[in-house]
C-alpha atoms as a PDB file:
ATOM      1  CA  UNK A   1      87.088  60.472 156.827  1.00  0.00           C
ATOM      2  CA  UNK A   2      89.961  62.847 155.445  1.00  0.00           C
ATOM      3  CA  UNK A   3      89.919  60.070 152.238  1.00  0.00           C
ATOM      4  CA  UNK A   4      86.794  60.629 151.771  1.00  0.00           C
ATOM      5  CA  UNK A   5      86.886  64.047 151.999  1.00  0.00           C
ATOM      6  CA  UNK A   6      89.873  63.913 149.552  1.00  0.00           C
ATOM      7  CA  UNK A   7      87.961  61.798 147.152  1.00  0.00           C
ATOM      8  CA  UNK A   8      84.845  63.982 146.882  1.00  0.00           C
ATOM      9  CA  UNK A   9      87.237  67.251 146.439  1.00  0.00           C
ATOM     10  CA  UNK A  10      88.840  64.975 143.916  1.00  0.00           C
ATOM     11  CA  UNK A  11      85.833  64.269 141.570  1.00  0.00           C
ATOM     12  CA  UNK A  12      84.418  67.847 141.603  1.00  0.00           C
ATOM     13  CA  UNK A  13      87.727  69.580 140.786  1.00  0.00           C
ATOM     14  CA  UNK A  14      87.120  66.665 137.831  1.00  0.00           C
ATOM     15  CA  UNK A  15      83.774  67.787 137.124  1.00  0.00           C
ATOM     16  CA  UNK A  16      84.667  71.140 136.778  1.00  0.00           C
ATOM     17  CA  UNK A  17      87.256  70.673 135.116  1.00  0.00           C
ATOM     18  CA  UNK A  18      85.382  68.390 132.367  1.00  0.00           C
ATOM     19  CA  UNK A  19      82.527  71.107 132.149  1.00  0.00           C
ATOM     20  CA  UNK A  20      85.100  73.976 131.364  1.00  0.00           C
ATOM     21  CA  UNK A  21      86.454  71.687 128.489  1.00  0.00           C
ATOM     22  CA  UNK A  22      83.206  71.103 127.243  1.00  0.00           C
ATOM     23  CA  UNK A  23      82.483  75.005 127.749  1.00  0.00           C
ATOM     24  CA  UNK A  24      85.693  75.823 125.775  1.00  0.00           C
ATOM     25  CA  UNK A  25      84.816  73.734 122.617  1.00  0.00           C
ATOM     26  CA  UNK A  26      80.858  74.506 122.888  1.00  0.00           C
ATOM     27  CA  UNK A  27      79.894  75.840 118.580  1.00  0.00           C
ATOM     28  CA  UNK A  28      80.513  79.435 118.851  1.00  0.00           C
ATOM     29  CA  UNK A  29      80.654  80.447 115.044  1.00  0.00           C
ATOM     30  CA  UNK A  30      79.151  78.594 112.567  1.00  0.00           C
ATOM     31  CA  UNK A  31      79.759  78.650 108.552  1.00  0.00           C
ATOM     32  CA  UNK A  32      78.007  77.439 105.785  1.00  0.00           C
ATOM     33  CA  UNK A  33      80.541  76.749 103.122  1.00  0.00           C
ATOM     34  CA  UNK A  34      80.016  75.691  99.299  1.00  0.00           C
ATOM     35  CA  UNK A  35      83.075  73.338  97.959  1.00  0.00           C
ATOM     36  CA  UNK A  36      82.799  71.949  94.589  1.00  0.00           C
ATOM     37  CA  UNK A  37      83.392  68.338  94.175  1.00  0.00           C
ATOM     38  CA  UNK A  38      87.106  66.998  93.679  1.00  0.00           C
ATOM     39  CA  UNK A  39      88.190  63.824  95.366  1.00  0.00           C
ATOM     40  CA  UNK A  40      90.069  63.419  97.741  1.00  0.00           C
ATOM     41  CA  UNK A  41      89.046  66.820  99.305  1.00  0.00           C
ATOM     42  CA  UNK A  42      85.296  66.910  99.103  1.00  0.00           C
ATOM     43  CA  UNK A  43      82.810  64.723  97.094  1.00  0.00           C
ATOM     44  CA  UNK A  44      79.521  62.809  97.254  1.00  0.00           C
ATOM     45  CA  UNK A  45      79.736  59.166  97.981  1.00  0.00           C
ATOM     46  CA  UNK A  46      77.282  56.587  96.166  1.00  0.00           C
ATOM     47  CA  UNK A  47      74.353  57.425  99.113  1.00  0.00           C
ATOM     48  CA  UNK A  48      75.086  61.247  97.894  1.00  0.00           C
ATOM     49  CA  UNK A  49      76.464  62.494 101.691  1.00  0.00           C
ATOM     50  CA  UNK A  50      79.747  64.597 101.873  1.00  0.00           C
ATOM     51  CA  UNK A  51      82.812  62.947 102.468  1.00  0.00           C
ATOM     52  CA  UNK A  52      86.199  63.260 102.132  1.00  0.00           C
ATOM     53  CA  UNK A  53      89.385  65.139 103.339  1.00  0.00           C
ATOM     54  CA  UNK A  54      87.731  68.279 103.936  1.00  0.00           C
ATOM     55  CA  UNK A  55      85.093  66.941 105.477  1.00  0.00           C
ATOM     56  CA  UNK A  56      86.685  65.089 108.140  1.00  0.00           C
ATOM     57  CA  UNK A  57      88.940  67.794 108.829  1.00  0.00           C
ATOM     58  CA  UNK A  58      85.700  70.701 109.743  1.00  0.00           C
ATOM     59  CA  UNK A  59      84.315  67.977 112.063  1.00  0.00           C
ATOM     60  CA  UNK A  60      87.781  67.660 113.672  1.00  0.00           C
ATOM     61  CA  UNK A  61      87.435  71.865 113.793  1.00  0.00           C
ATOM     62  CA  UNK A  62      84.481  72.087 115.473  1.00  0.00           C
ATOM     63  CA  UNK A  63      85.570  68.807 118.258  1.00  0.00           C
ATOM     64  CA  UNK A  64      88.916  71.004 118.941  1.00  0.00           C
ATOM     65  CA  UNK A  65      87.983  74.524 118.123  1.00  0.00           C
ATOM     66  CA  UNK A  66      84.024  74.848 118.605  1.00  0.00           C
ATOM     67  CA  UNK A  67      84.322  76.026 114.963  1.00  0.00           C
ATOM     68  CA  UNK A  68      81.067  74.294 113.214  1.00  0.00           C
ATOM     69  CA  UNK A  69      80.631  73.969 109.398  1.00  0.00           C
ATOM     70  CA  UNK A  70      78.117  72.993 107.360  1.00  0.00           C
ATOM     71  CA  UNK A  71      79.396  72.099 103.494  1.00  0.00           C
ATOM     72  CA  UNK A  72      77.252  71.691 100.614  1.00  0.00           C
ATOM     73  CA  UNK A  73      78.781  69.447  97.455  1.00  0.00           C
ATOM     74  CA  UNK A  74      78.102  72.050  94.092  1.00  0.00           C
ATOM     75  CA  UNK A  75      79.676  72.807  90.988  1.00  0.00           C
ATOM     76  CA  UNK A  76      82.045  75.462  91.306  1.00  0.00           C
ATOM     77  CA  UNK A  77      80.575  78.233  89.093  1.00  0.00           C
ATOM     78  CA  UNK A  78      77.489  78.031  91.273  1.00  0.00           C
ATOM     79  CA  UNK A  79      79.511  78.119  94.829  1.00  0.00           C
ATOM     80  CA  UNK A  80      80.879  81.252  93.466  1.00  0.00           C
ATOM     81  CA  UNK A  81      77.530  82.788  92.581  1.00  0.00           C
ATOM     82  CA  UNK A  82      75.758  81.656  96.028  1.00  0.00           C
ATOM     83  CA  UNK A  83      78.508  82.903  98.078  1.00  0.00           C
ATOM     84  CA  UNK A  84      78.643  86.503  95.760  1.00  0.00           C
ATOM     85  CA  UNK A  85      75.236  86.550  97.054  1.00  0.00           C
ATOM     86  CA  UNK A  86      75.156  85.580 100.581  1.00  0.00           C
ATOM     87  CA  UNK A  87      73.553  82.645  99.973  1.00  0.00           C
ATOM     88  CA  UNK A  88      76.489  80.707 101.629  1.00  0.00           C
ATOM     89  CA  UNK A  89      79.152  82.161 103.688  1.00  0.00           C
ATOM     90  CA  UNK A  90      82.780  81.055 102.406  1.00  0.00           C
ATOM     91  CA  UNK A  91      83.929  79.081  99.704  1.00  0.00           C
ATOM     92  CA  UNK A  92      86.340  76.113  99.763  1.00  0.00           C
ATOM     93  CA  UNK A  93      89.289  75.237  98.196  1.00  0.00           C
ATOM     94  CA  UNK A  94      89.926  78.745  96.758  1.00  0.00           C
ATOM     95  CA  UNK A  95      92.490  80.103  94.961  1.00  0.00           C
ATOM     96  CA  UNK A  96      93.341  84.274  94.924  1.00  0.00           C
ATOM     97  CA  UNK A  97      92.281  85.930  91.968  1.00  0.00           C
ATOM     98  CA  UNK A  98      91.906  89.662  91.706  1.00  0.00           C
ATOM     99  CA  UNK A  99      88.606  89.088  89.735  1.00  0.00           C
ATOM    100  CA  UNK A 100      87.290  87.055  93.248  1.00  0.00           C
ATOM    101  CA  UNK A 101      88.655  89.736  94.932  1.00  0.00           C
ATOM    102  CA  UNK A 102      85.926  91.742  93.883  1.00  0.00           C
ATOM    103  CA  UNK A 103      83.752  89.709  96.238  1.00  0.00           C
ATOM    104  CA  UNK A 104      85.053  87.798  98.206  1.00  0.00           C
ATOM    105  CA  UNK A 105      87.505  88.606 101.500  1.00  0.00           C
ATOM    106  CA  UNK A 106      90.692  86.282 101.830  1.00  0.00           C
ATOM    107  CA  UNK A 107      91.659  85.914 105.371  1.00  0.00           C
ATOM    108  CA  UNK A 108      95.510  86.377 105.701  1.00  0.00           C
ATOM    109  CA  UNK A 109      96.035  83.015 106.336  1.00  0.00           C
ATOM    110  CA  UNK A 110      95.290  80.098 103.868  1.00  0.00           C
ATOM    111  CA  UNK A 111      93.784  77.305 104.527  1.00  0.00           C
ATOM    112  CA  UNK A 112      96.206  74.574 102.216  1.00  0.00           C
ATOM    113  CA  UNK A 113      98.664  74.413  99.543  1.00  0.00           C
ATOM    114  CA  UNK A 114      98.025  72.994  96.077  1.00  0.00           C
ATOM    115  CA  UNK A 115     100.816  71.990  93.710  1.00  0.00           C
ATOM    116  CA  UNK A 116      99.957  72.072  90.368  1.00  0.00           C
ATOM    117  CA  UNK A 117     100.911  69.455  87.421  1.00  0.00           C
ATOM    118  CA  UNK A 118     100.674  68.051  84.266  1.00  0.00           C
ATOM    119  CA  UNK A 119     100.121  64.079  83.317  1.00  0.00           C
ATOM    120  CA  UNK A 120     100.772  62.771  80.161  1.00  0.00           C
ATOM    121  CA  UNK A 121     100.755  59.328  78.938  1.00  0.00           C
ATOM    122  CA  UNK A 122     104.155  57.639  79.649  1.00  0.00           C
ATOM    123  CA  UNK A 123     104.644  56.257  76.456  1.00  0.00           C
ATOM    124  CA  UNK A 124     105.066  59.883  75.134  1.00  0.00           C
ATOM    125  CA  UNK A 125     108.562  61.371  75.048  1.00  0.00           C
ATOM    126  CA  UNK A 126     108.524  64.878  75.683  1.00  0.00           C
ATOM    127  CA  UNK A 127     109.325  66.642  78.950  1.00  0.00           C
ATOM    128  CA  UNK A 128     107.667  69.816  80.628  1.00  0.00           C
ATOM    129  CA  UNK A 129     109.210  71.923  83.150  1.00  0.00           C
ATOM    130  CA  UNK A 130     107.440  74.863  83.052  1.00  0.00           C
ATOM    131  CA  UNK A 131     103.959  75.860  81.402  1.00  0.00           C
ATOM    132  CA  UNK A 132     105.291  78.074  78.526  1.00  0.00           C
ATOM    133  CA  UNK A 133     107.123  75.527  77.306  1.00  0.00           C
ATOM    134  CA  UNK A 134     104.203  73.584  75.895  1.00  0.00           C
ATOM    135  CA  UNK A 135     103.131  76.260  73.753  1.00  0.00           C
ATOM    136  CA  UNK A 136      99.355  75.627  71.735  1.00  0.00           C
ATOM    137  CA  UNK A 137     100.354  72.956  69.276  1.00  0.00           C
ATOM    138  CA  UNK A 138      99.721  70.503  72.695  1.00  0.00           C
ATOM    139  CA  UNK A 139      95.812  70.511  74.064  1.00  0.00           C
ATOM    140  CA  UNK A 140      95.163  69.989  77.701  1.00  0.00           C
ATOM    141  CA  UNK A 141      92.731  69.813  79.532  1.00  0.00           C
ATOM    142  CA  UNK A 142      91.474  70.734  82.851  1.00  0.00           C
ATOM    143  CA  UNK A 143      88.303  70.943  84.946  1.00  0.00           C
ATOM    144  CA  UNK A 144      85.477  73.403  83.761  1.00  0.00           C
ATOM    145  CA  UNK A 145      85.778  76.912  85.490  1.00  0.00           C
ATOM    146  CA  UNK A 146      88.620  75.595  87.902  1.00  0.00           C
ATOM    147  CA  UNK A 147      92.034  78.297  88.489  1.00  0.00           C
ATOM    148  CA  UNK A 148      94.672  77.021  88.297  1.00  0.00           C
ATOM    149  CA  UNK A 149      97.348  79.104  89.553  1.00  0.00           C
ATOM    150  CA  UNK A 150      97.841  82.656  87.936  1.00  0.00           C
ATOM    151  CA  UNK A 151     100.548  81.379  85.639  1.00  0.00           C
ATOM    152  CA  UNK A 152      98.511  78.859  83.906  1.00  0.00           C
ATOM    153  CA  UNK A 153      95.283  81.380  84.013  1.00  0.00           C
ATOM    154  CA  UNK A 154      97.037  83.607  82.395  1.00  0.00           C
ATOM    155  CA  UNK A 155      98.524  81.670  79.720  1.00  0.00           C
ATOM    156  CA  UNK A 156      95.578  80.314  78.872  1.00  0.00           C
ATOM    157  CA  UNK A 157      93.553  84.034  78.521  1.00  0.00           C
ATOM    158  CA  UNK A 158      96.541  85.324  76.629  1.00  0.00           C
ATOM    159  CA  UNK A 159      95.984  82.019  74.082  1.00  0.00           C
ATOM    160  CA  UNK A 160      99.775  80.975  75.327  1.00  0.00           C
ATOM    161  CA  UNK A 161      98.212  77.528  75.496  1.00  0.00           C
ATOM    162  CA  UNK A 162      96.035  75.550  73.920  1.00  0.00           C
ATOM    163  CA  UNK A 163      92.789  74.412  76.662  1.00  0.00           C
ATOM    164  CA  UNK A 164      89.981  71.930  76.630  1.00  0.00           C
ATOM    165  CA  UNK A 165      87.503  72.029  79.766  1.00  0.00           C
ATOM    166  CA  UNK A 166      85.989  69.107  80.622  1.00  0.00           C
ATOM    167  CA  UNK A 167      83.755  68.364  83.399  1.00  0.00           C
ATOM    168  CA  UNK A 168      86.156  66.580  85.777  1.00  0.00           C
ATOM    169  CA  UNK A 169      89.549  65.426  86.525  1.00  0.00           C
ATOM    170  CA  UNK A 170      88.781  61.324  85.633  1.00  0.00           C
ATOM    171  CA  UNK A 171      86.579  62.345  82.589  1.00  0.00           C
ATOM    172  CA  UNK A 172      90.589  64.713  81.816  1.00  0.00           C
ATOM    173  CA  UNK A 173      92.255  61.661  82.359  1.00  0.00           C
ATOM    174  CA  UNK A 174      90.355  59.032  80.470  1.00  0.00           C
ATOM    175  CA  UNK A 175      90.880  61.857  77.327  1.00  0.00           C
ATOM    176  CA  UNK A 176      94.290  61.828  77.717  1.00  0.00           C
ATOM    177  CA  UNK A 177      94.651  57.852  77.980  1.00  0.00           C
ATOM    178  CA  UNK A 178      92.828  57.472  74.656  1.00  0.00           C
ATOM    179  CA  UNK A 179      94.622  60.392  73.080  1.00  0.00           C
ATOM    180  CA  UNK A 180      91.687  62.925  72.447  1.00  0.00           C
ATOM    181  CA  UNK A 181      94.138  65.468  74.487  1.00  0.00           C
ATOM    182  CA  UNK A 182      98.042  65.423  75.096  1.00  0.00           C
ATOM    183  CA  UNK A 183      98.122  67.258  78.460  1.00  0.00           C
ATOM    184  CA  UNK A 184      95.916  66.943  81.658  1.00  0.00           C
ATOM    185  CA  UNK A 185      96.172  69.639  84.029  1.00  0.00           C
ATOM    186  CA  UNK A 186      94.993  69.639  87.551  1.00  0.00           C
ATOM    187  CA  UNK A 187      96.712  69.742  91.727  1.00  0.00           C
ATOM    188  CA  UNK A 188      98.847  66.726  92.357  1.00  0.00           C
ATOM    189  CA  UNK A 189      96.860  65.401  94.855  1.00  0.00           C
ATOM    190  CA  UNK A 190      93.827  64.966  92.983  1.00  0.00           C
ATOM    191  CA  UNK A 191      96.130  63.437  90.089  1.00  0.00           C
ATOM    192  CA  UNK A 192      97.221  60.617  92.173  1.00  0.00           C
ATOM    193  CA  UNK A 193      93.389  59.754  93.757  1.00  0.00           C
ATOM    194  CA  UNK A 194      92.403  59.989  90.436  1.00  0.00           C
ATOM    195  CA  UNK A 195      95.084  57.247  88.810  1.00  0.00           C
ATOM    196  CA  UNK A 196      94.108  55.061  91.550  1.00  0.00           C
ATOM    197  CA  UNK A 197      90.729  55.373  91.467  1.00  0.00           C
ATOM    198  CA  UNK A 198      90.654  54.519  87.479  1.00  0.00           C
ATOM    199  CA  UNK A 199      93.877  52.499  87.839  1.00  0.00           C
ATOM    200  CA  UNK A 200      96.284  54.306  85.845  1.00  0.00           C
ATOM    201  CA  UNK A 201      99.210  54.901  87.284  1.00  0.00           C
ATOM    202  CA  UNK A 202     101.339  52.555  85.161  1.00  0.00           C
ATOM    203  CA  UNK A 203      99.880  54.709  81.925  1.00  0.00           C
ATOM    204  CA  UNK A 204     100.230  58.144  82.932  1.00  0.00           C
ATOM    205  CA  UNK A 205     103.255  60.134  84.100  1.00  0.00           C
ATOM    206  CA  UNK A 206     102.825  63.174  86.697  1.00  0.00           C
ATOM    207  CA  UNK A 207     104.952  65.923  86.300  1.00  0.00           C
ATOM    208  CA  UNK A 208     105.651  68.525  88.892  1.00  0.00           C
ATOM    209  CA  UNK A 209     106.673  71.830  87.270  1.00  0.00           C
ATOM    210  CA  UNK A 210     108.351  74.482  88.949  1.00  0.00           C
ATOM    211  CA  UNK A 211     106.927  77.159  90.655  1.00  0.00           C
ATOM    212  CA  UNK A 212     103.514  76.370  90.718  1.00  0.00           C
ATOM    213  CA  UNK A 213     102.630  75.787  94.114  1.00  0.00           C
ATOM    214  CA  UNK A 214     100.224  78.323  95.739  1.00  0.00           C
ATOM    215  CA  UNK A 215      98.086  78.774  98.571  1.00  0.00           C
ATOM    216  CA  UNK A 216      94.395  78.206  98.579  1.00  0.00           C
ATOM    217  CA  UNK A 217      91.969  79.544 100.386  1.00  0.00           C
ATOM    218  CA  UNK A 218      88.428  79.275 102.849  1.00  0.00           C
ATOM    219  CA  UNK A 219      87.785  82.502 101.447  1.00  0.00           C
ATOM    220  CA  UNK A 220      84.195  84.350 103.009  1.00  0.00           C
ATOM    221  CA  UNK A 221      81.462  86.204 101.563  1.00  0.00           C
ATOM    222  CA  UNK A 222      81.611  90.082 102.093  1.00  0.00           C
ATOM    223  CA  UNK A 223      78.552  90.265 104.424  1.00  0.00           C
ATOM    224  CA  UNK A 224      80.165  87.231 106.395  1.00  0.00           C
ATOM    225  CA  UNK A 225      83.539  88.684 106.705  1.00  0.00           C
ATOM    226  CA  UNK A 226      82.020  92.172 107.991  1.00  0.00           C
ATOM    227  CA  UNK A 227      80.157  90.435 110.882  1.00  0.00           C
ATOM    228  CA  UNK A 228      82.751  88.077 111.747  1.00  0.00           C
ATOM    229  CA  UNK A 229      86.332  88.229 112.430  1.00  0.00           C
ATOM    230  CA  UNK A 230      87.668  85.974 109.565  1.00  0.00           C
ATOM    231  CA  UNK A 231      91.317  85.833 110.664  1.00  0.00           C
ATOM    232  CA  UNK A 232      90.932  84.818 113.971  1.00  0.00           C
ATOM    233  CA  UNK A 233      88.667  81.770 112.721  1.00  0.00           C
ATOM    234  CA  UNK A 234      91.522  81.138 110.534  1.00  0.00           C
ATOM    235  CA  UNK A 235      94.256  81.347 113.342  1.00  0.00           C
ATOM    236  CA  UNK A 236      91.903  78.444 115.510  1.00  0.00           C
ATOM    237  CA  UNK A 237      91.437  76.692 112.319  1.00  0.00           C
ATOM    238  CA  UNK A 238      95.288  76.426 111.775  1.00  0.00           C
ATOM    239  CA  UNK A 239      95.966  75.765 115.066  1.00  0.00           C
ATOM    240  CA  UNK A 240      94.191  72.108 114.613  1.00  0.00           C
ATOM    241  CA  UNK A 241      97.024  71.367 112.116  1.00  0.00           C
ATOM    242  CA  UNK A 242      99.481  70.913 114.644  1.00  0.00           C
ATOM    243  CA  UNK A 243      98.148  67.395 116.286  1.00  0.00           C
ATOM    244  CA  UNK A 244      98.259  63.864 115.317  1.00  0.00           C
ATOM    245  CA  UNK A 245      94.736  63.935 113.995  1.00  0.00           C
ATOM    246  CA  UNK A 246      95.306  66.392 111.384  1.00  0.00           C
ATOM    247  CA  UNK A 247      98.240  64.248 110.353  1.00  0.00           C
ATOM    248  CA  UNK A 248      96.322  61.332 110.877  1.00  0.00           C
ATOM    249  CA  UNK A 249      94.056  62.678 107.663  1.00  0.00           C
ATOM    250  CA  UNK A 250      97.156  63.789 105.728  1.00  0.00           C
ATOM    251  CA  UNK A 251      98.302  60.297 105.626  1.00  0.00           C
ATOM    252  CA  UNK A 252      94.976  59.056 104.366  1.00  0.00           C
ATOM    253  CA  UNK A 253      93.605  61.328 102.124  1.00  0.00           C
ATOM    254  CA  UNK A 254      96.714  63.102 100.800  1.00  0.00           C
ATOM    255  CA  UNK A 255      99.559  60.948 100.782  1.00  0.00           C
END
């Protein structure tokens, strides 16, 4: 009798316990978030559905965090105009820029570091360890309407450096590969996916220069931001970065 009775107190301490879990991660905010496409952190696969490191990461949010996202693929000029408007609420990966300042609020914490670099074909001789240094007699190129850091933004409005937009990172690289640019630039991540993907690596050379890794951002639309408190959705967010899953997506998307 006192088994039993230990047995039934057993499973609906259980029970309880279960529901309160369930209670704890239950979607309590929700965001709809623009990201433009760049593999390996958010792109359409060949049955045009979302995939990709960002992706996986939001659903892992909302499992651990009751966080839930919703993220549309779009180019990035027209994330930035739907999210000026209110159309979506945050925007994804983005960097600071006081001109996006202007409408958009940056929580204090970011969301993940990019390091940016150059790739140029590895027959080529030269060497690059800073941006200034390759002046405008070299062209490179870079994705249409994509920030790259404030040092390289700024170079390139002051016409420090020579810049070609394209519209992506492989169409960059497949310039570069048949000479139509010397200089591809773009976050180092991306480089690699990219050489794989195209199968490049043995032709093109990455090179990390210094002091050009910055943070980047889920930054949130105005109207968003003043109904919601941004930085404590950023704090949870973070938070999932400390288990094995998150790692668990470092190691295959990013690595």
């Amino acid at each position: 009798m006192k088994l039993t009775s230990v047995l039934s107190a057993f499973c609906i301490i259980s029970f309880l316990t279960s529901y309160d879990l369930q209670a704890e991660n239950k979607v309590t905010v929700n965001i709809r978030i623009a990201a433009p496409s760049s593999e390996p952190y958010v792109y359409l696969d060949k049955q045009s559905k979302p995939k990709g490191f960002l992706i996986d990461f939001f659903s892992l949010i909302e499992k651990q965090t009751g966080i839930s996202a919703s993220i549309t693929v779009m180019p990035w000029v027209r994330g930035m105009h739907e999210v000026k408007f209110g159309q979506f609420d945050a925007l994804i990966p983005t960097l600071f820029t006081q001109e996006r300042e202007k409408f958009l609020v940056y929580p204090d914490e970011s969301l993940i570091d990019f390091q940016m670099v150059l790739l140029k074909r590895s027959e080529d001789k030269f060497t690059v360890n800073n941006i200034d240094d390759v002046g405008v007699e070299k062209i490179i190129a870079k994705k249409r309407a994509m920030s790259l850091g404030k040092h390289f933004d700024d170079a390139e409005r002051t016409g420090k450096i020579s810049v070609k937009e394209v519209r992506d990172h492989e169409h960059a690289i497949q310039m570069l590969v048949h000479s139509r640019v010397d200089l591809v630039a773009c976050f180092e991540s991306v480089s690699y996916y990219a050489l794989d993907k195209l199968k490049l690596r043995d032709k093109v050379e990455v090179l990390a220069l210094s002091n050009n890794s910055f943070p980047a951002y889920l930054a949130f639309s105005k109207p968003y931001a003043n109904e919601h408190d941004v930085n404590d959705i950023m704090q949870k967010i973070n938070q999932v970065k400390a288990t094995p899953d998150y790692q668990a997506l470092v190691d295959k998307y990013l690595q």
